[in-house]
C-alpha atoms as a PDB file:
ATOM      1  CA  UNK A   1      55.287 105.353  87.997  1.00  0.00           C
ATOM      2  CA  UNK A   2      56.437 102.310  86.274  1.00  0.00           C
ATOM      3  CA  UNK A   3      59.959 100.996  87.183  1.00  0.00           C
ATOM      4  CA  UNK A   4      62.738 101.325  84.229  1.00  0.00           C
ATOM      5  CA  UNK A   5      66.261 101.489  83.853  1.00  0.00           C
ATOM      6  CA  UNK A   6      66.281 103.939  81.401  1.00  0.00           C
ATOM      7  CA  UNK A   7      67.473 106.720  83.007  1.00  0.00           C
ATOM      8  CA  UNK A   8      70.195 104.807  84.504  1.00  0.00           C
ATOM      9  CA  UNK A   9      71.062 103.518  80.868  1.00  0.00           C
ATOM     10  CA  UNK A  10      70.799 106.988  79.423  1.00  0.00           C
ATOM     11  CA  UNK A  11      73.088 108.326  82.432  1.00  0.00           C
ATOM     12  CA  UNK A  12      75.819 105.694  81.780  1.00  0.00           C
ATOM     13  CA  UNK A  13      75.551 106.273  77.872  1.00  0.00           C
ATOM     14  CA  UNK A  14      76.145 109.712  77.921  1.00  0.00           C
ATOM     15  CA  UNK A  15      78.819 110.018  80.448  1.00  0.00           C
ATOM     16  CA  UNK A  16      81.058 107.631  78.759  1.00  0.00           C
ATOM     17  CA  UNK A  17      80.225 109.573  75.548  1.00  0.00           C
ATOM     18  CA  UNK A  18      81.032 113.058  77.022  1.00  0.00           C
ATOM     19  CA  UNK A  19      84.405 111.553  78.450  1.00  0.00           C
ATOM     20  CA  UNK A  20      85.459 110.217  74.750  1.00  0.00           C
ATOM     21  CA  UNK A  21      84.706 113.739  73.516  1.00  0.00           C
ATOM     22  CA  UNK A  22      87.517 115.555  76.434  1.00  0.00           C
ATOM     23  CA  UNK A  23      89.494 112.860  75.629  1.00  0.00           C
ATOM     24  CA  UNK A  24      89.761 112.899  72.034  1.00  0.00           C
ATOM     25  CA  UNK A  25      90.050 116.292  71.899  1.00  0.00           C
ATOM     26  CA  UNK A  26      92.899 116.671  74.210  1.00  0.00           C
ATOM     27  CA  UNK A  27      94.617 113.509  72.354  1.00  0.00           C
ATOM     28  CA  UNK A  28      94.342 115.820  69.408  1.00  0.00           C
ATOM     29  CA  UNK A  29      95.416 119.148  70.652  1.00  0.00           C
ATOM     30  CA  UNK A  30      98.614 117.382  71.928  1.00  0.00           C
ATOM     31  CA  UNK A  31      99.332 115.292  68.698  1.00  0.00           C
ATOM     32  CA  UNK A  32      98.564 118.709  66.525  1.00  0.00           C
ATOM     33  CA  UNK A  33     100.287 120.965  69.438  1.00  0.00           C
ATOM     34  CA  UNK A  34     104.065 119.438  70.074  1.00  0.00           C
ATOM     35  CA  UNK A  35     103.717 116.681  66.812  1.00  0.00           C
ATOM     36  CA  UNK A  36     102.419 118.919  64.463  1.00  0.00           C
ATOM     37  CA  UNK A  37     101.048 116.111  62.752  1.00  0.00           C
ATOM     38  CA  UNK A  38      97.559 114.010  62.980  1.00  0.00           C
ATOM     39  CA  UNK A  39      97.434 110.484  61.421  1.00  0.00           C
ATOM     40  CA  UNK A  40      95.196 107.658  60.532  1.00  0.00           C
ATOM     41  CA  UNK A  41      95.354 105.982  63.988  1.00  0.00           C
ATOM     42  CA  UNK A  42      93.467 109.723  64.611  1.00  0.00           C
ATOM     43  CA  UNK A  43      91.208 109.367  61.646  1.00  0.00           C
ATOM     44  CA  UNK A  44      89.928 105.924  62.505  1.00  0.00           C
ATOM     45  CA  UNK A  45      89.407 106.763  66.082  1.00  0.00           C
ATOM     46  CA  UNK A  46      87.517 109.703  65.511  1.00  0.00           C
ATOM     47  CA  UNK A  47      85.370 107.172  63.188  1.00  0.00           C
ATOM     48  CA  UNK A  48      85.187 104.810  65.679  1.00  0.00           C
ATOM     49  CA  UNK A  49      83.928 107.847  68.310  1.00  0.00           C
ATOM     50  CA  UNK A  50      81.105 108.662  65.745  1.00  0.00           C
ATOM     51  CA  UNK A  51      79.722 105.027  65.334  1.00  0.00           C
ATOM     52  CA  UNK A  52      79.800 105.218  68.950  1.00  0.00           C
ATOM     53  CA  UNK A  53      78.067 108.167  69.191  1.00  0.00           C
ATOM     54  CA  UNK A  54      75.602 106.522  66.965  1.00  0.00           C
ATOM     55  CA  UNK A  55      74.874 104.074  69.122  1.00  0.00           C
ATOM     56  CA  UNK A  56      74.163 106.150  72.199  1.00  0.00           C
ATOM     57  CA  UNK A  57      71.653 108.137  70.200  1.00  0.00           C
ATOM     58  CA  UNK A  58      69.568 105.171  69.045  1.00  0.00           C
ATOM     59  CA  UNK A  59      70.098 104.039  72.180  1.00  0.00           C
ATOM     60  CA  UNK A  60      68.159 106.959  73.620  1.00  0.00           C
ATOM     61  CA  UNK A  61      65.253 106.894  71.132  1.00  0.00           C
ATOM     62  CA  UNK A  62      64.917 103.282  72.341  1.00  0.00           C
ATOM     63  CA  UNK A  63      64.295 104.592  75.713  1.00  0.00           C
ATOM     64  CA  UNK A  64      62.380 107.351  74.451  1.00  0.00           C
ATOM     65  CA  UNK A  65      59.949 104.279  73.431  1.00  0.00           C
ATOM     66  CA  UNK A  66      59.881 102.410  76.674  1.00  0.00           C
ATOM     67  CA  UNK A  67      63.560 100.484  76.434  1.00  0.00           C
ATOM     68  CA  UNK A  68      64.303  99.885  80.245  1.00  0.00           C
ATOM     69  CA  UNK A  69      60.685  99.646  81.440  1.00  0.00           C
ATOM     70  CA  UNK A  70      58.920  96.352  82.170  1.00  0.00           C
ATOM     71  CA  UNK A  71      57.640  94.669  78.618  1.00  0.00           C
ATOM     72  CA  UNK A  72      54.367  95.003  79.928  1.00  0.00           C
ATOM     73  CA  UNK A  73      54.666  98.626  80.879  1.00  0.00           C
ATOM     74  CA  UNK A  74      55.350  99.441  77.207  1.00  0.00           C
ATOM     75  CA  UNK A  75      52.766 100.554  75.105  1.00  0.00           C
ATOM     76  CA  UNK A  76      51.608  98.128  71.799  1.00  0.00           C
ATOM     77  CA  UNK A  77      52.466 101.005  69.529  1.00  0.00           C
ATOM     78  CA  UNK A  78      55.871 101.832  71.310  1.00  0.00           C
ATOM     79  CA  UNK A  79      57.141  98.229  70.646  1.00  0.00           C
ATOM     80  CA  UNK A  80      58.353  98.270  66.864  1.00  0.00           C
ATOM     81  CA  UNK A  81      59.899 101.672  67.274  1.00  0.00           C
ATOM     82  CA  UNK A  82      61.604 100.956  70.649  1.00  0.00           C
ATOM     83  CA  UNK A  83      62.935  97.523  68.905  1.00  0.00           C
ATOM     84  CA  UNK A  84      64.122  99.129  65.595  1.00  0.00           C
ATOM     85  CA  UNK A  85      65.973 101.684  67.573  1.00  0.00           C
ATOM     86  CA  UNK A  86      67.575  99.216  69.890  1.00  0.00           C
ATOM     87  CA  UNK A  87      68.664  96.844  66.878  1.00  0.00           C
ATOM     88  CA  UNK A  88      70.072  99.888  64.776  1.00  0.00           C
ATOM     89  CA  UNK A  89      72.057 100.799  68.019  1.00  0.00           C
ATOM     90  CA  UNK A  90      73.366  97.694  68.692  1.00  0.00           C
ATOM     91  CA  UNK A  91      74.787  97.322  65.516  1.00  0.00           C
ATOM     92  CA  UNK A  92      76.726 100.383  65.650  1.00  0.00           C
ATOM     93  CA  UNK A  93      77.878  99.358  69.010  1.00  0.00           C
ATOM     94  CA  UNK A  94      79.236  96.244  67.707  1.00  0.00           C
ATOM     95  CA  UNK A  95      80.964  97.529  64.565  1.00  0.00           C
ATOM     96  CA  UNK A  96      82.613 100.392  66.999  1.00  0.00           C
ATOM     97  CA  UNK A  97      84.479  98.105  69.102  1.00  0.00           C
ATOM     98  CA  UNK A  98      86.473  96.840  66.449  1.00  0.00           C
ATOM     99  CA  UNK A  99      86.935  99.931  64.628  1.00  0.00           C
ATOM    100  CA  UNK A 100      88.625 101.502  68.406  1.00  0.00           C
ATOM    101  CA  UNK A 101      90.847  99.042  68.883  1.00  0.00           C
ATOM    102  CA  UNK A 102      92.462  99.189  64.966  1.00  0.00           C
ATOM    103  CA  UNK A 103      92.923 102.560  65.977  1.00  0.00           C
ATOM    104  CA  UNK A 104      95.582 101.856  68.461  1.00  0.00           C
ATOM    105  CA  UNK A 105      96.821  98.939  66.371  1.00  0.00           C
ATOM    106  CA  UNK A 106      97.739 101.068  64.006  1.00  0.00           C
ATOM    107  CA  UNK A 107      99.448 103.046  66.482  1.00  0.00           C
ATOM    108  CA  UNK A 108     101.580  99.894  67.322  1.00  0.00           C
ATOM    109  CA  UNK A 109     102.690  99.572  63.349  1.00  0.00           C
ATOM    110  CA  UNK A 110     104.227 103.055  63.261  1.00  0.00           C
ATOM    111  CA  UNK A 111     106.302 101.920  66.312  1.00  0.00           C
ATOM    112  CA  UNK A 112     107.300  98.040  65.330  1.00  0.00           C
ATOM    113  CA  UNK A 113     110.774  97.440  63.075  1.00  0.00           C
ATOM    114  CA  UNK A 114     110.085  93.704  62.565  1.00  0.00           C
ATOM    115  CA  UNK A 115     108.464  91.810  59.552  1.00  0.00           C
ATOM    116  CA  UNK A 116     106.392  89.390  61.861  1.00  0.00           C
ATOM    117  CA  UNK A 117     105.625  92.060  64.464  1.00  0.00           C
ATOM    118  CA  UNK A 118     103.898  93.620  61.281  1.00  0.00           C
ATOM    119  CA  UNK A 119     102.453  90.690  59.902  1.00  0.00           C
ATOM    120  CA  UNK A 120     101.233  89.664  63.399  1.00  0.00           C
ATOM    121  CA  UNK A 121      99.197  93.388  63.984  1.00  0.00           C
ATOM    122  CA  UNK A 122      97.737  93.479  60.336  1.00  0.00           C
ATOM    123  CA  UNK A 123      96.414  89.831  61.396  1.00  0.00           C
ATOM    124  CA  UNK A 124      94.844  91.369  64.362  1.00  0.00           C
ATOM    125  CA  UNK A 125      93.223  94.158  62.666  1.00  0.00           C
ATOM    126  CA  UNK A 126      91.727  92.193  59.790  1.00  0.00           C
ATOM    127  CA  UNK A 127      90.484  89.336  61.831  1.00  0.00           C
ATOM    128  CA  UNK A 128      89.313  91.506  64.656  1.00  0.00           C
ATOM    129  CA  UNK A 129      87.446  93.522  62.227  1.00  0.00           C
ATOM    130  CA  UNK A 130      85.843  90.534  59.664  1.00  0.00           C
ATOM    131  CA  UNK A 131      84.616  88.841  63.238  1.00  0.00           C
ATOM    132  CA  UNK A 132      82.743  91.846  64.904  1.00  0.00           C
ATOM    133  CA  UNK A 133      81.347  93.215  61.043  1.00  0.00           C
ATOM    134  CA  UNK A 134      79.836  89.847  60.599  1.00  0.00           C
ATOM    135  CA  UNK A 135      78.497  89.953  64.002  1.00  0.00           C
ATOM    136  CA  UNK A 136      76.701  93.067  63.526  1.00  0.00           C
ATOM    137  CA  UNK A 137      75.174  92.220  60.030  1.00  0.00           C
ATOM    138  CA  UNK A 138      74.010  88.916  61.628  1.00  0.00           C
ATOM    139  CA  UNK A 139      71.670  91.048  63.839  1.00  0.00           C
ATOM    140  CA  UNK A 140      69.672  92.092  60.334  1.00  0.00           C
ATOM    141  CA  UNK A 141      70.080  89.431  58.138  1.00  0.00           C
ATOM    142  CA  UNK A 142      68.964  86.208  60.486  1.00  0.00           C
ATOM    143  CA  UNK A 143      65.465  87.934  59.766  1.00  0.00           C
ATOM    144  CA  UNK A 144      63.909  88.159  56.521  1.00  0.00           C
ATOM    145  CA  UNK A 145      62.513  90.269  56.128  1.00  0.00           C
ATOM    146  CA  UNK A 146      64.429  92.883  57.866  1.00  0.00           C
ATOM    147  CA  UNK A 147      61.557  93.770  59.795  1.00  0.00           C
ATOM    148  CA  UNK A 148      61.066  90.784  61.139  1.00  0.00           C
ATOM    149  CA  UNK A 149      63.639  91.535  64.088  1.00  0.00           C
ATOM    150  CA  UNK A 150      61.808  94.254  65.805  1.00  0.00           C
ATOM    151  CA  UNK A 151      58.389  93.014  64.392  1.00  0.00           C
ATOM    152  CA  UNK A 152      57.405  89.882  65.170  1.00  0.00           C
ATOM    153  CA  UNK A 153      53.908  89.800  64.230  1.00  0.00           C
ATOM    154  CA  UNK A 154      55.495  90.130  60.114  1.00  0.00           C
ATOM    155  CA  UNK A 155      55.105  87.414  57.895  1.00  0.00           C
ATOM    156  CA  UNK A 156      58.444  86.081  57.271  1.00  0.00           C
ATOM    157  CA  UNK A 157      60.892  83.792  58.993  1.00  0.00           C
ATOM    158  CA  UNK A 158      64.034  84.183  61.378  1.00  0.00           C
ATOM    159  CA  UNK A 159      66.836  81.527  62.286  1.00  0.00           C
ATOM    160  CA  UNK A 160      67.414  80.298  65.232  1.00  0.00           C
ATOM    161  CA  UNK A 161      68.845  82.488  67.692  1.00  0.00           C
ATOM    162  CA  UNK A 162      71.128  80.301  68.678  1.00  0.00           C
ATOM    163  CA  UNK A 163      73.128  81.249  66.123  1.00  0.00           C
ATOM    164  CA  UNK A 164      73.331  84.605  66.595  1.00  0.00           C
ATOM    165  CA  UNK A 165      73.684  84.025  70.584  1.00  0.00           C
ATOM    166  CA  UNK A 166      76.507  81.690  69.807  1.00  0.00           C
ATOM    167  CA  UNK A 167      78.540  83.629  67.438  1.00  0.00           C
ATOM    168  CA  UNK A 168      77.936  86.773  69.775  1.00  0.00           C
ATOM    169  CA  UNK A 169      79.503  84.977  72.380  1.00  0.00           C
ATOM    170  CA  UNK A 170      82.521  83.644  70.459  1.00  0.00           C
ATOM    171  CA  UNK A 171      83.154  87.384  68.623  1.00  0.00           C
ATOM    172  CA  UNK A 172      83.153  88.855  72.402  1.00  0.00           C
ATOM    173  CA  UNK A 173      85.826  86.396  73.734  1.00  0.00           C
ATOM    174  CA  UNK A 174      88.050  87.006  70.440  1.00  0.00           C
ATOM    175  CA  UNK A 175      87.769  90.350  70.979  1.00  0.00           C
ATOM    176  CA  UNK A 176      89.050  90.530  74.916  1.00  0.00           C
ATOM    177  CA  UNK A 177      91.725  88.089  73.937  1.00  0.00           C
ATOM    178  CA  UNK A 178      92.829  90.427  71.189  1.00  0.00           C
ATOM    179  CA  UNK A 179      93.032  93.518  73.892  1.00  0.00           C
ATOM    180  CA  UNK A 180      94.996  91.783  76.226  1.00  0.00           C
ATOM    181  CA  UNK A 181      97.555  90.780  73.423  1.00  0.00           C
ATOM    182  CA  UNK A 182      97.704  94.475  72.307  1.00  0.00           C
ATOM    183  CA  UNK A 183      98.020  95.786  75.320  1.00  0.00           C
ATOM    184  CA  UNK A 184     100.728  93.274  76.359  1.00  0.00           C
ATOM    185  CA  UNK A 185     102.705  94.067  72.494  1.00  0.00           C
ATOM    186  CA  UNK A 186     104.265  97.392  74.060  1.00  0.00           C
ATOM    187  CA  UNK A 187     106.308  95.351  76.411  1.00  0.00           C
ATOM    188  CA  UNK A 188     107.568  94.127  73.061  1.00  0.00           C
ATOM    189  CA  UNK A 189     108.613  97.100  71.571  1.00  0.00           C
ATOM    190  CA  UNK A 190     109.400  99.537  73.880  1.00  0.00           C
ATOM    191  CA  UNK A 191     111.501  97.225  76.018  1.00  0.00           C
ATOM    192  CA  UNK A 192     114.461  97.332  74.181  1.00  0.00           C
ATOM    193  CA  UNK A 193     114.453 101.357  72.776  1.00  0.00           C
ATOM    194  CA  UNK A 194     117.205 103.413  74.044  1.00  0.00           C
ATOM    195  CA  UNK A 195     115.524 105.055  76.864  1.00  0.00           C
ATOM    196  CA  UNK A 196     116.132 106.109  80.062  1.00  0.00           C
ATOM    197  CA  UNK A 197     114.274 103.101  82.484  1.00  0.00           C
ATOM    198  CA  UNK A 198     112.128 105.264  83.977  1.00  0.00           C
ATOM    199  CA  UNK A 199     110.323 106.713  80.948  1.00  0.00           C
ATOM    200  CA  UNK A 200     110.522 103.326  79.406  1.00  0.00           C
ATOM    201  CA  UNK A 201     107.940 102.113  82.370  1.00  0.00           C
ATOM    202  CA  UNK A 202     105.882 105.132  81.790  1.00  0.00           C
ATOM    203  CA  UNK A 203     105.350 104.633  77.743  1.00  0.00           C
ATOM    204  CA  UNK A 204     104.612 100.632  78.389  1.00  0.00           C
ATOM    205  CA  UNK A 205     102.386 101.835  81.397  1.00  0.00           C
ATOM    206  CA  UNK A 206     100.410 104.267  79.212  1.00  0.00           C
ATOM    207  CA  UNK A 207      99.997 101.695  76.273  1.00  0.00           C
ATOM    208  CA  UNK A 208      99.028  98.869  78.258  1.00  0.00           C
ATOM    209  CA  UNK A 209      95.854 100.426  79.523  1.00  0.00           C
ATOM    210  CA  UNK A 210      94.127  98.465  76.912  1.00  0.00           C
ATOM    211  CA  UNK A 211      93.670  95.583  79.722  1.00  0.00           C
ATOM    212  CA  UNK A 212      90.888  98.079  81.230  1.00  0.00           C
ATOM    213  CA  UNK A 213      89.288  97.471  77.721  1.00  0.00           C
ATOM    214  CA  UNK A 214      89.942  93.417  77.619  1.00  0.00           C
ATOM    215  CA  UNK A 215      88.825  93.062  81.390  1.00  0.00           C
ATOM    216  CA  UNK A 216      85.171  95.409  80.290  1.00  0.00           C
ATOM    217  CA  UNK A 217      84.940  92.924  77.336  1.00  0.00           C
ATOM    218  CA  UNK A 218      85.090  89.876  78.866  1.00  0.00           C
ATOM    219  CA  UNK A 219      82.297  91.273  81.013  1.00  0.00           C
ATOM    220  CA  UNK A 220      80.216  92.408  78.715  1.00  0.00           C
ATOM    221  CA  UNK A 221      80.875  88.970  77.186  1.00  0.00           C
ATOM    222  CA  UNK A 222      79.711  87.123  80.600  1.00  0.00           C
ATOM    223  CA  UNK A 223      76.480  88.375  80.130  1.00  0.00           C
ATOM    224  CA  UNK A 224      75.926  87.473  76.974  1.00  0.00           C
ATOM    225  CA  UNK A 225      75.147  83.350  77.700  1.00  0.00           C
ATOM    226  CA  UNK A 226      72.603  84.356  79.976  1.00  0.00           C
ATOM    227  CA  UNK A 227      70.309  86.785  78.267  1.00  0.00           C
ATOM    228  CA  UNK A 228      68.130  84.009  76.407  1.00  0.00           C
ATOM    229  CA  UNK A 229      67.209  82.830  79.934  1.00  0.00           C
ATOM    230  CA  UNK A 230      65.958  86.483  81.284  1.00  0.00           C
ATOM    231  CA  UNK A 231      62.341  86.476  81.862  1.00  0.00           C
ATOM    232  CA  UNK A 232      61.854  90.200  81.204  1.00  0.00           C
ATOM    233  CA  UNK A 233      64.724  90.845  78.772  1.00  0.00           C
ATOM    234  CA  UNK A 234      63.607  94.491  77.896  1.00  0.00           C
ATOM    235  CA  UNK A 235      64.121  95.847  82.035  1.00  0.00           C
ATOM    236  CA  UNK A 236      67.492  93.438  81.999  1.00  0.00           C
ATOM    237  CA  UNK A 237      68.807  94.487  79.005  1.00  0.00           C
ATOM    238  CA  UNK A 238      70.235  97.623  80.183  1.00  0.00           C
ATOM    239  CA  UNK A 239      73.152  95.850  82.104  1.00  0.00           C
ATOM    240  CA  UNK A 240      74.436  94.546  78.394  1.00  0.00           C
ATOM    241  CA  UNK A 241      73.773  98.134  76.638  1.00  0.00           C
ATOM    242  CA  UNK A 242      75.932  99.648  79.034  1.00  0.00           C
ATOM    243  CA  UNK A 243      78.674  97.165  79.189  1.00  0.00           C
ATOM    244  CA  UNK A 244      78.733  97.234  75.034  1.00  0.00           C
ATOM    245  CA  UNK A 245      79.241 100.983  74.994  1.00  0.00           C
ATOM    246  CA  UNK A 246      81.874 100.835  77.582  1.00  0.00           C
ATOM    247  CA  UNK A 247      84.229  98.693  76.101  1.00  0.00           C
ATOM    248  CA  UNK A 248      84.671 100.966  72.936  1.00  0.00           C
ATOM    249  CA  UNK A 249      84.744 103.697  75.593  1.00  0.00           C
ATOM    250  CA  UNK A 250      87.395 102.880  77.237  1.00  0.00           C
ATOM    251  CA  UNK A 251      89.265 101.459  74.083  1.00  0.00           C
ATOM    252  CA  UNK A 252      88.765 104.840  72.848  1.00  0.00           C
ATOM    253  CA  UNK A 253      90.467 106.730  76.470  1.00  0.00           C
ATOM    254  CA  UNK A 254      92.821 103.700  77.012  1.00  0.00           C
ATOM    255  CA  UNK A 255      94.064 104.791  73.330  1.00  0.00           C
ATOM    256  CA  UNK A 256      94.356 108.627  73.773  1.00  0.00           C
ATOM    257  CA  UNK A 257      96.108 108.027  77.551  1.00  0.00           C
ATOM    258  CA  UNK A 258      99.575 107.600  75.894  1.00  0.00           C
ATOM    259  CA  UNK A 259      99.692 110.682  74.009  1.00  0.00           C
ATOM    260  CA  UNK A 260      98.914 113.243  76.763  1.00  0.00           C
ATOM    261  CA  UNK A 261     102.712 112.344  77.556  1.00  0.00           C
ATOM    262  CA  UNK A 262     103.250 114.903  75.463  1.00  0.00           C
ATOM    263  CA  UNK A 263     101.747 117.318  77.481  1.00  0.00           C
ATOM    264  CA  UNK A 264     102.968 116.080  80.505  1.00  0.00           C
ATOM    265  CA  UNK A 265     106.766 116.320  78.927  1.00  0.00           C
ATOM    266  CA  UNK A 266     105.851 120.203  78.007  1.00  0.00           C
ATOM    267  CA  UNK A 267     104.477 120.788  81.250  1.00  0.00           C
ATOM    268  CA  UNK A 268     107.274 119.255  83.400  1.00  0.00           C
ATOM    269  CA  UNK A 269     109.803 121.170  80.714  1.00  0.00           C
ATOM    270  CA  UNK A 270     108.292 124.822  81.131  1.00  0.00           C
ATOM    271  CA  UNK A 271     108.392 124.258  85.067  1.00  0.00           C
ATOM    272  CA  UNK A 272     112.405 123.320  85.319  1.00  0.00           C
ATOM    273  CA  UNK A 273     113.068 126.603  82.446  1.00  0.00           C
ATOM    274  CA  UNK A 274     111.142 128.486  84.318  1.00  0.00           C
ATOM    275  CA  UNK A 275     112.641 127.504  87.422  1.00  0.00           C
ATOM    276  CA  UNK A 276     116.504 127.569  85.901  1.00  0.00           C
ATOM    277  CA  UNK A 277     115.632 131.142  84.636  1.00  0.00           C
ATOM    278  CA  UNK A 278     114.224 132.124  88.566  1.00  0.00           C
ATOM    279  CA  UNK A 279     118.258 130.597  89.822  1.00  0.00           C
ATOM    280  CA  UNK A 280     120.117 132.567  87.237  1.00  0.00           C
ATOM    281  CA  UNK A 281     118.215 135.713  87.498  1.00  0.00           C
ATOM    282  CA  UNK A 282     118.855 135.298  91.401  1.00  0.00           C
ATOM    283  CA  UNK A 283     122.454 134.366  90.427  1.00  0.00           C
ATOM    284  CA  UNK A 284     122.474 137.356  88.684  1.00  0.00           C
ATOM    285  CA  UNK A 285     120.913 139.279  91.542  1.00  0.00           C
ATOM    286  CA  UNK A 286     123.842 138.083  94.165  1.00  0.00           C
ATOM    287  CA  UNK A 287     126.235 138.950  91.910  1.00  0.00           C
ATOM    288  CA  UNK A 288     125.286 142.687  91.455  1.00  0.00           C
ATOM    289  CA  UNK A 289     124.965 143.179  95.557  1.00  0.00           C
ATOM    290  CA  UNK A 290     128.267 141.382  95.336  1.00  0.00           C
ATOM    291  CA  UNK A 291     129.308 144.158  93.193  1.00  0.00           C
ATOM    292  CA  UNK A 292     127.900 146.893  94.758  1.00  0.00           C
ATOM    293  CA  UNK A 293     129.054 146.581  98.129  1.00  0.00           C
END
């Protein structure tokens, strides 16, 4: 049997995609539970989820092809279609991360008061967003035709791939530099609310998980340099598919984290009623005996 990381790249794919899923879905049962209220920071992540999602399933039909294996374990006929899939994939990868990560900004602008903090987070957003679009329409348009990129035998012409490679590179730094200044903004904000220390440290806590997603980026942007030099870039590959998907995975959990507060509140609420109804029905208790005797 020919070696391939496929299964290993359909494995990591799919886990990350089933833990977005529980995650989303109990980010939404508490906002819709104890908020009664969804918003767009919920509408865009959901988006960003589905593009995602996208990307896993192409991502799949690439392996289905031969994505993973050896280039010369793949069969002639299997190349275009294993190559299409992987470029349509990719560029729903791409346009995902961004799309996560507004999410939460937008999260941030319902809880900033000041003009520049405002200013500052729609700068993020649009920036973030122009960068990483551009970066996945390169992948289509430095071919024409559009074929070209997953058919190399076409007539037509391509740039060079440096500047793809380059731009790649430079759109993956901006975008872990961007999640460690969200996730450090909550200090920020939250800092100086009128809370009780304690749950101040938890909310900042809960928001700043977003490092998890600038540390997986800056990974996933490591690679990147080094992928023109791989001799077998179809079996190596998988190490940059997986790394791509995770950082709008864990975007996507770092962003629903803060919210199951809410349930946590609810939960630690019912336990002290429930245990302040147990002392005054045992109040109650002593007293009758009291009476009694």
């Amino acid at each position: 049997m020919a070696e391939t990381n496929g299964p290993r790249i359909l494995y990591s794919l799919w886990v990350m995609t089933a833990l977005c899923i529980a995650f989303i879905a109990l980010r939404l049962y508490c906002k819709a539970r104890y908020t009664a209220r969804l918003g767009t920071d919920d509408a865009v992540l959901v988006i960003a989820f589905i593009f995602s999602l996208m990307d896993a399933v192409f991502a799949t039909e690439s392996v289905k092809y031969g994505m993973g294996k050896h280039i010369v374990d793949v069969r002639d006929e299997d190349k275009i279609p294993m190559f299409r899939n992987l470029f349509i994939g990719e560029f729903f990868s791409m346009v995902a991360i961004p799309v996560s990560k507004s999410s939460f900004a937008i999260t941030l602008l319902r809880l900033v008061t000041r003009r520049w903090q405002k200013i500052f987070i729609w700068f993020v957003i649009i920036t973030m967003n122009v960068e990483l679009w551009i970066c996945g329409i390169l992948l289509f348009v430095q071919c024409t035709p559009v074929e070209k990129n997953w058919n190399k035998t076409m007539p037509g012409s391509c740039w060079k791939s440096k500047v793809q490679d380059d731009y790649s590179v430079f759109a993956g730094a901006y975008s872990a530099f961007l999640d460690f200044v969200l996730a450090t903004f909550p200090c920020l904000i939250i800092w100086n609310l009128q809370m009780n220390k304690r749950e101040k440290l938890g909310v900042i806590t809960a928001m700043s998980l977003g490092f998890f997603a600038g540390a997986t980026a800056a990974i996933k942007t490591s690679v990147l340099p080094g992928v023109k030099h791989w001799e077998d870039i179809n079996f190596s590959l998988a190490e940059l598919l997986i790394w791509s998907h995770a950082e709008t995975s864990v975007t996507i959990m770092a962003s629903c984290i803060p919210f199951f507060r809410l349930l946590i509140k609810h939960a630690l609420q019912a336990r002290d009623d429930q245990e302040q109804w147990k002392a005054e029905d045992h109040g109650k208790f002593a007293v009758g005996q009291a009476v009694r005797q």
